[in-house]
PDB file of N, CA and C in Angstrom:
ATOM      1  N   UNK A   1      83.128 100.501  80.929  1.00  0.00           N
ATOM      2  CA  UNK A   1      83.909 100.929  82.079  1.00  0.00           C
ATOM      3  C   UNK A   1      83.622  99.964  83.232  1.00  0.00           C
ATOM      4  N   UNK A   2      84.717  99.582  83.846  1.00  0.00           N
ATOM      5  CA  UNK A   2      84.651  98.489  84.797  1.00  0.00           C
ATOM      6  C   UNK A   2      84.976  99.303  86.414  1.00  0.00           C
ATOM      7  N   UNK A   3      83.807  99.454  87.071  1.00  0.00           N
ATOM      8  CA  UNK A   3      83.734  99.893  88.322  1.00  0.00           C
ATOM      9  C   UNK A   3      83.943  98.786  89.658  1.00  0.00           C
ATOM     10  N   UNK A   4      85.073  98.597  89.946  1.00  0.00           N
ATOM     11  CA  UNK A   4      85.462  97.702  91.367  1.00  0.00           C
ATOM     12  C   UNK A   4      86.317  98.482  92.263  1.00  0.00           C
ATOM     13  N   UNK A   5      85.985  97.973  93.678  1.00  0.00           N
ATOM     14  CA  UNK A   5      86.991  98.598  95.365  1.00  0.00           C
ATOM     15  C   UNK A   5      88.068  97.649  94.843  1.00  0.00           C
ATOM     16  N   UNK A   6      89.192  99.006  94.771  1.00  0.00           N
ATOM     17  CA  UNK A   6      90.469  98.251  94.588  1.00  0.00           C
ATOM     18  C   UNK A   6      91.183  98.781  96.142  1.00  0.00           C
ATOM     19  N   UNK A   7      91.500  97.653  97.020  1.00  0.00           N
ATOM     20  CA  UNK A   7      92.245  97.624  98.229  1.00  0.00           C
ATOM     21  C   UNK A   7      91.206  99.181  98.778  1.00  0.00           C
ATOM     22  N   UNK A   8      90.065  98.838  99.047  1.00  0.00           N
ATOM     23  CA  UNK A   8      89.149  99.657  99.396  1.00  0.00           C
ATOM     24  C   UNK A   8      88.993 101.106  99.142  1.00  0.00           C
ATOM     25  N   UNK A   9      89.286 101.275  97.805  1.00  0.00           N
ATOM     26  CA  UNK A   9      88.974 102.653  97.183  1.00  0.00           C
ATOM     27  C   UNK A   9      88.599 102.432  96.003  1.00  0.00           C
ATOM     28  N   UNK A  10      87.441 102.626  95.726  1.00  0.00           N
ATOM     29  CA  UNK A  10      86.393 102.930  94.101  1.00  0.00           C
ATOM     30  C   UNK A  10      87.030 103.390  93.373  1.00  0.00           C
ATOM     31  N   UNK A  11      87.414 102.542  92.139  1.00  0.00           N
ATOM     32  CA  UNK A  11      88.208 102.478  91.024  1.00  0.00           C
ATOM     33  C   UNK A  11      87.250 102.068  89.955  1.00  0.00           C
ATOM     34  N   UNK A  12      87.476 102.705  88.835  1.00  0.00           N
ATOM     35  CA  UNK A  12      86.990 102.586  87.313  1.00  0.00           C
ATOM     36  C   UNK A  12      88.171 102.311  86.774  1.00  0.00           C
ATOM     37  N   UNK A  13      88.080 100.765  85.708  1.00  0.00           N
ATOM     38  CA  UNK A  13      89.126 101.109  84.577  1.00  0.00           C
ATOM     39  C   UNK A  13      88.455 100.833  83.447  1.00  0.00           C
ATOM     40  N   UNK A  14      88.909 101.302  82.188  1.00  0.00           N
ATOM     41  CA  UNK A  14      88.663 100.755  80.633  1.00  0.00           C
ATOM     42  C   UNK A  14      89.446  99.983  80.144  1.00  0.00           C
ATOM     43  N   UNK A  15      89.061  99.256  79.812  1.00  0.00           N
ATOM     44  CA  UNK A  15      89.993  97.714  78.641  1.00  0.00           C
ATOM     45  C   UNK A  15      90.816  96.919  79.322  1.00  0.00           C
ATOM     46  N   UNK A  16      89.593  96.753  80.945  1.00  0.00           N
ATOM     47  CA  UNK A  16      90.372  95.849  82.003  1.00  0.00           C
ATOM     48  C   UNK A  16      89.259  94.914  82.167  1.00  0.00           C
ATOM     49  N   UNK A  17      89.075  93.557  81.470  1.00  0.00           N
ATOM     50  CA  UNK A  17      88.338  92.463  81.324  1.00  0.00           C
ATOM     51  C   UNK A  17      88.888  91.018  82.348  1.00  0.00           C
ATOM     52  N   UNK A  18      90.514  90.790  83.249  1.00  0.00           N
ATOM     53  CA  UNK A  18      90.522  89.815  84.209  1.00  0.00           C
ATOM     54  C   UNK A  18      91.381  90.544  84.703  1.00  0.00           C
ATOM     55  N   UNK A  19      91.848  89.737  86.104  1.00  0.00           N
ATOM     56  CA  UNK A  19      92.791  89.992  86.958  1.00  0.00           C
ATOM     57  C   UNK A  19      94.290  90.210  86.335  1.00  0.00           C
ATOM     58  N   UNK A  20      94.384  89.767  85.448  1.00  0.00           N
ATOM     59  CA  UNK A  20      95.944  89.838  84.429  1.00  0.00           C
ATOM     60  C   UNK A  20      95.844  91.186  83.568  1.00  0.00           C
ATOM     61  N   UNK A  21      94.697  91.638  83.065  1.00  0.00           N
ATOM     62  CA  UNK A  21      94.549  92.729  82.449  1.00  0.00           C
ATOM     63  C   UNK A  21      94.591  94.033  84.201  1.00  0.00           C
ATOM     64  N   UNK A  22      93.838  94.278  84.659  1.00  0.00           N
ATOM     65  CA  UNK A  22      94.126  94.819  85.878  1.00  0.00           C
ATOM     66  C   UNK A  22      95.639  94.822  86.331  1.00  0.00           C
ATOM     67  N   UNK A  23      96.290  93.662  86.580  1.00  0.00           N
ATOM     68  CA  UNK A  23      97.795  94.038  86.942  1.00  0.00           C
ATOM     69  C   UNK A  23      98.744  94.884  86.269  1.00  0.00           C
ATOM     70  N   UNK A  24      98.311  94.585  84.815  1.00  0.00           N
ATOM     71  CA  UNK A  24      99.102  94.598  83.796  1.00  0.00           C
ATOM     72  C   UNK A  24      98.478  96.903  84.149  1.00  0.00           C
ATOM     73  N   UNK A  25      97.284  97.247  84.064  1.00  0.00           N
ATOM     74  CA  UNK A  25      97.142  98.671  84.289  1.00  0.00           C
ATOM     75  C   UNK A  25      97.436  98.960  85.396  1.00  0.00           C
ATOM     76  N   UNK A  26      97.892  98.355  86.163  1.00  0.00           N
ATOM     77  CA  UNK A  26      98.421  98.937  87.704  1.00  0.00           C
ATOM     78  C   UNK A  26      99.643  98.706  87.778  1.00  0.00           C
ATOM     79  N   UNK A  27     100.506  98.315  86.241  1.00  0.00           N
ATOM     80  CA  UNK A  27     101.968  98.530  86.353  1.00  0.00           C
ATOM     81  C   UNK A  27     102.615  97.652  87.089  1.00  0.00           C
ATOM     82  N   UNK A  28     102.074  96.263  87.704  1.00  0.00           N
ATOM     83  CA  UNK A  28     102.767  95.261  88.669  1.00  0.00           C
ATOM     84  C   UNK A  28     103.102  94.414  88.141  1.00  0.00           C
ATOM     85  N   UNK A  29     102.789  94.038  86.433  1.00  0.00           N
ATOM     86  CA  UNK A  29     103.209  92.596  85.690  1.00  0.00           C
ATOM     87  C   UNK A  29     104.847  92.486  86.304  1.00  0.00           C
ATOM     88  N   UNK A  30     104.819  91.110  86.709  1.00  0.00           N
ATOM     89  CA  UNK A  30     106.531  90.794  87.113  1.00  0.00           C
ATOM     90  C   UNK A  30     106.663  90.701  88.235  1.00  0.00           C
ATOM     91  N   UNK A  31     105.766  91.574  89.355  1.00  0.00           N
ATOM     92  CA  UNK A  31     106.533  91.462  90.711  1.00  0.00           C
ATOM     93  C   UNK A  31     105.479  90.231  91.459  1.00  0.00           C
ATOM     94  N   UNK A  32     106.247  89.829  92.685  1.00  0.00           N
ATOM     95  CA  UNK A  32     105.265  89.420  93.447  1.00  0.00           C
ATOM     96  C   UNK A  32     104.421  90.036  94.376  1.00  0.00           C
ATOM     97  N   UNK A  33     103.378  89.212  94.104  1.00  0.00           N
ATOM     98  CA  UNK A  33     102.346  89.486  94.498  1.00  0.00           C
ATOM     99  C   UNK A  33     100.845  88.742  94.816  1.00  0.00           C
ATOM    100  N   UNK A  34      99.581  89.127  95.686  1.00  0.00           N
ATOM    101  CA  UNK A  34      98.578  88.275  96.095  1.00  0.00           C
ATOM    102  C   UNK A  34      97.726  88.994  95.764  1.00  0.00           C
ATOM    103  N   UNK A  35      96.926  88.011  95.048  1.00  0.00           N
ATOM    104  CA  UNK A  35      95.288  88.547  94.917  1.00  0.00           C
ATOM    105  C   UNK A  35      93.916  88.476  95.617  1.00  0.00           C
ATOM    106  N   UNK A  36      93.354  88.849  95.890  1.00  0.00           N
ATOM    107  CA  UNK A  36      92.181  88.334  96.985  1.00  0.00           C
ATOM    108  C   UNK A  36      90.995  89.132  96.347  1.00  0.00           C
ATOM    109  N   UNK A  37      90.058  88.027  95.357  1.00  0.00           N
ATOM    110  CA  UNK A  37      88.426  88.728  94.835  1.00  0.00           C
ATOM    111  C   UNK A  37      87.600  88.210  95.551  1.00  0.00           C
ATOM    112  N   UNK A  38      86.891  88.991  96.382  1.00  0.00           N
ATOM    113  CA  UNK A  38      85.572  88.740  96.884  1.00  0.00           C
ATOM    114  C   UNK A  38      85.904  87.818  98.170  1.00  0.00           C
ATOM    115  N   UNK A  39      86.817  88.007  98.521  1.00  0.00           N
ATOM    116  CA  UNK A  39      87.129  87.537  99.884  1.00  0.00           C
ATOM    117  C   UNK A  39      87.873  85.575  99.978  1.00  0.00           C
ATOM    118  N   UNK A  40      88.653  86.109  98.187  1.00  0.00           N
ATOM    119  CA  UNK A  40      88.626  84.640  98.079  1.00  0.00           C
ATOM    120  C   UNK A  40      90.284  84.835  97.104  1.00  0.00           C
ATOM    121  N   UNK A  41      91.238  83.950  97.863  1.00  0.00           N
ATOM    122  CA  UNK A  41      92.446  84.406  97.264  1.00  0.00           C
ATOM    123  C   UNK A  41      92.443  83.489  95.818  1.00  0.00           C
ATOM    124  N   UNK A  42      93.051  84.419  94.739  1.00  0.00           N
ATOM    125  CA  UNK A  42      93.291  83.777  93.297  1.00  0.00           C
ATOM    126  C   UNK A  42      94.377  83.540  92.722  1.00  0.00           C
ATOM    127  N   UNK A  43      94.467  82.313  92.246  1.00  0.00           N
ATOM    128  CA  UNK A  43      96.092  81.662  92.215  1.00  0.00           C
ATOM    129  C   UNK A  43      96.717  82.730  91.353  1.00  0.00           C
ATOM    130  N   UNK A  44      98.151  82.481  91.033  1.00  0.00           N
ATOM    131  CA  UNK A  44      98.642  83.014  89.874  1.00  0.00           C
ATOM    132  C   UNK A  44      98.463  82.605  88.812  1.00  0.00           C
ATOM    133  N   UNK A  45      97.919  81.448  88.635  1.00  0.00           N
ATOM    134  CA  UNK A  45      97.889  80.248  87.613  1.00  0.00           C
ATOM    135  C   UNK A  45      96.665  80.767  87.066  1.00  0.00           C
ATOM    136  N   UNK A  46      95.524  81.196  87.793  1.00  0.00           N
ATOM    137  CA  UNK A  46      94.508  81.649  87.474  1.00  0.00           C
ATOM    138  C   UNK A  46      94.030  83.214  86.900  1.00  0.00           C
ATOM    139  N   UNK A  47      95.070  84.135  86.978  1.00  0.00           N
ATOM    140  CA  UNK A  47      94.571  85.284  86.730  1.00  0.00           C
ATOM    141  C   UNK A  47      94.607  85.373  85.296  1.00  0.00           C
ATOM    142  N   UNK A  48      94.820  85.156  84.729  1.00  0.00           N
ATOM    143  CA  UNK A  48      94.642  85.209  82.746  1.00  0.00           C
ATOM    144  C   UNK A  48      93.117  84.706  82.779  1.00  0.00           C
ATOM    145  N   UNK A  49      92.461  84.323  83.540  1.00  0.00           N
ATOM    146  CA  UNK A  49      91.245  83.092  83.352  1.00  0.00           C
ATOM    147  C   UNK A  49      90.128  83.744  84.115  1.00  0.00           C
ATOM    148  N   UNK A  50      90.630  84.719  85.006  1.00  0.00           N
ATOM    149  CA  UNK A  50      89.663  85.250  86.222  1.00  0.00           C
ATOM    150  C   UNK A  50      89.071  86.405  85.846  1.00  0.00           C
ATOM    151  N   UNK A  51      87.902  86.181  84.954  1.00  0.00           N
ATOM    152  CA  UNK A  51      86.861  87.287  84.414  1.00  0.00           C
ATOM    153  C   UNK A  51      86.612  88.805  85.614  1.00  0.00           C
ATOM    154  N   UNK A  52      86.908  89.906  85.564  1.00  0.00           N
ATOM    155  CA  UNK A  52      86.584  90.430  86.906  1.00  0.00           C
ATOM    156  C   UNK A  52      84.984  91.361  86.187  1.00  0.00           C
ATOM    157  N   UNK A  53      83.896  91.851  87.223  1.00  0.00           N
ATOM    158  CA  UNK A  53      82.743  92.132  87.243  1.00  0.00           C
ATOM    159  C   UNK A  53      82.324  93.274  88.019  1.00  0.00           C
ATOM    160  N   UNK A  54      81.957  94.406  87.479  1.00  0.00           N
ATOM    161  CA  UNK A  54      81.154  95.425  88.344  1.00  0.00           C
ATOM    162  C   UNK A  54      81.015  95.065  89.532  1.00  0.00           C
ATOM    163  N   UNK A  55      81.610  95.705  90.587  1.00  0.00           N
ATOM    164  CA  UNK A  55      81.199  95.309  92.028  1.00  0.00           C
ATOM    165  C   UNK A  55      81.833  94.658  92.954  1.00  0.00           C
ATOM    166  N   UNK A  56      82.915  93.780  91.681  1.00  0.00           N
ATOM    167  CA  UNK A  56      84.150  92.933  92.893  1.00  0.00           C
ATOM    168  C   UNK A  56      84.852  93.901  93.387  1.00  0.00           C
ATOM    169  N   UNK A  57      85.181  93.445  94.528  1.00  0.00           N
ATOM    170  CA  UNK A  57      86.375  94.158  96.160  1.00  0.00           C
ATOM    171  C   UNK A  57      87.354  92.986  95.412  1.00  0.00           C
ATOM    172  N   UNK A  58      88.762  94.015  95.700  1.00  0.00           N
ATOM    173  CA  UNK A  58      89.945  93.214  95.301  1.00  0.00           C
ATOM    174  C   UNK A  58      90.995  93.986  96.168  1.00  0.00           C
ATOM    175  N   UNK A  59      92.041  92.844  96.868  1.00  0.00           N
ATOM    176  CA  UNK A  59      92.720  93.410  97.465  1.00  0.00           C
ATOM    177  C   UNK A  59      94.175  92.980  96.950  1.00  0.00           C
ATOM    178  N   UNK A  60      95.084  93.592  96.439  1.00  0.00           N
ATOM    179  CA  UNK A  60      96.121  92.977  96.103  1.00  0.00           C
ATOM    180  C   UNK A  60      97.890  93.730  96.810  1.00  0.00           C
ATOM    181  N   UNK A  61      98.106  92.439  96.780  1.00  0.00           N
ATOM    182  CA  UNK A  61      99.423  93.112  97.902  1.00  0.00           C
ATOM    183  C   UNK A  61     100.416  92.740  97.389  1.00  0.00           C
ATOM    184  N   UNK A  62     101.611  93.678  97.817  1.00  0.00           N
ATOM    185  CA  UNK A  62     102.719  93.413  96.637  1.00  0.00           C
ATOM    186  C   UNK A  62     104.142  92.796  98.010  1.00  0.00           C
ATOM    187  N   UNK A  63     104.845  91.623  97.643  1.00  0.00           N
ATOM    188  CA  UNK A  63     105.845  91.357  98.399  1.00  0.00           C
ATOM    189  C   UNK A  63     106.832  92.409  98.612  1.00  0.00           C
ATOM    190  N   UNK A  64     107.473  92.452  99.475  1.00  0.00           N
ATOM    191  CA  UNK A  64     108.238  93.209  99.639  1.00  0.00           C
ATOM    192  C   UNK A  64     109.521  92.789 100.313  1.00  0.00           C
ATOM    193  N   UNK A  65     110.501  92.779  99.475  1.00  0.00           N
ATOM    194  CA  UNK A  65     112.031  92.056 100.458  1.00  0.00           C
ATOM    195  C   UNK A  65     112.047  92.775 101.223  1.00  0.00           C
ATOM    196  N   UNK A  66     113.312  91.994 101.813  1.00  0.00           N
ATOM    197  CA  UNK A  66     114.346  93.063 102.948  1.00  0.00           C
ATOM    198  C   UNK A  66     114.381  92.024 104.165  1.00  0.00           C
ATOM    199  N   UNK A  67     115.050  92.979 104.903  1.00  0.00           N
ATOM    200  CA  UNK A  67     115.518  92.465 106.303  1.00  0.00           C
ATOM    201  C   UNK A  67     116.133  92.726 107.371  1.00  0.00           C
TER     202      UNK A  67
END
């Protein structure tokens, strides 16, 4: 069980091993969106690659059109 502050509320998930697995359980694969681990923004290019760890703060924000 993987315990991290997701957008500052204590979250547990199971069979969430990087940032691409995480999106993919928070139902956002497809949209845009920004990642920020540990106070450090992570490309898109990078989240298949970005191991996440007991304890990381992650803040992720989703675009939003309009006008």
């Amino acid at each position: 069980m993987l315990s991290i502050t997701l957008n500052g509320e204590a979250r547990q998930f199971a069979e969430v091993a990087t940032i691409a697995d995480l999106i993919g359980a928070l139902e956002l694969a497809g949209k845009r969106l920004a990642v920020e681990r540990n106070g450090e923004i992570v490309p898109k290019s990078r989240h298949a690659l970005e191991a996440l760890h007991d304890g990381d703060a992650l803040e992720v924000v989703v675009a939003v059109g309009g006008g």
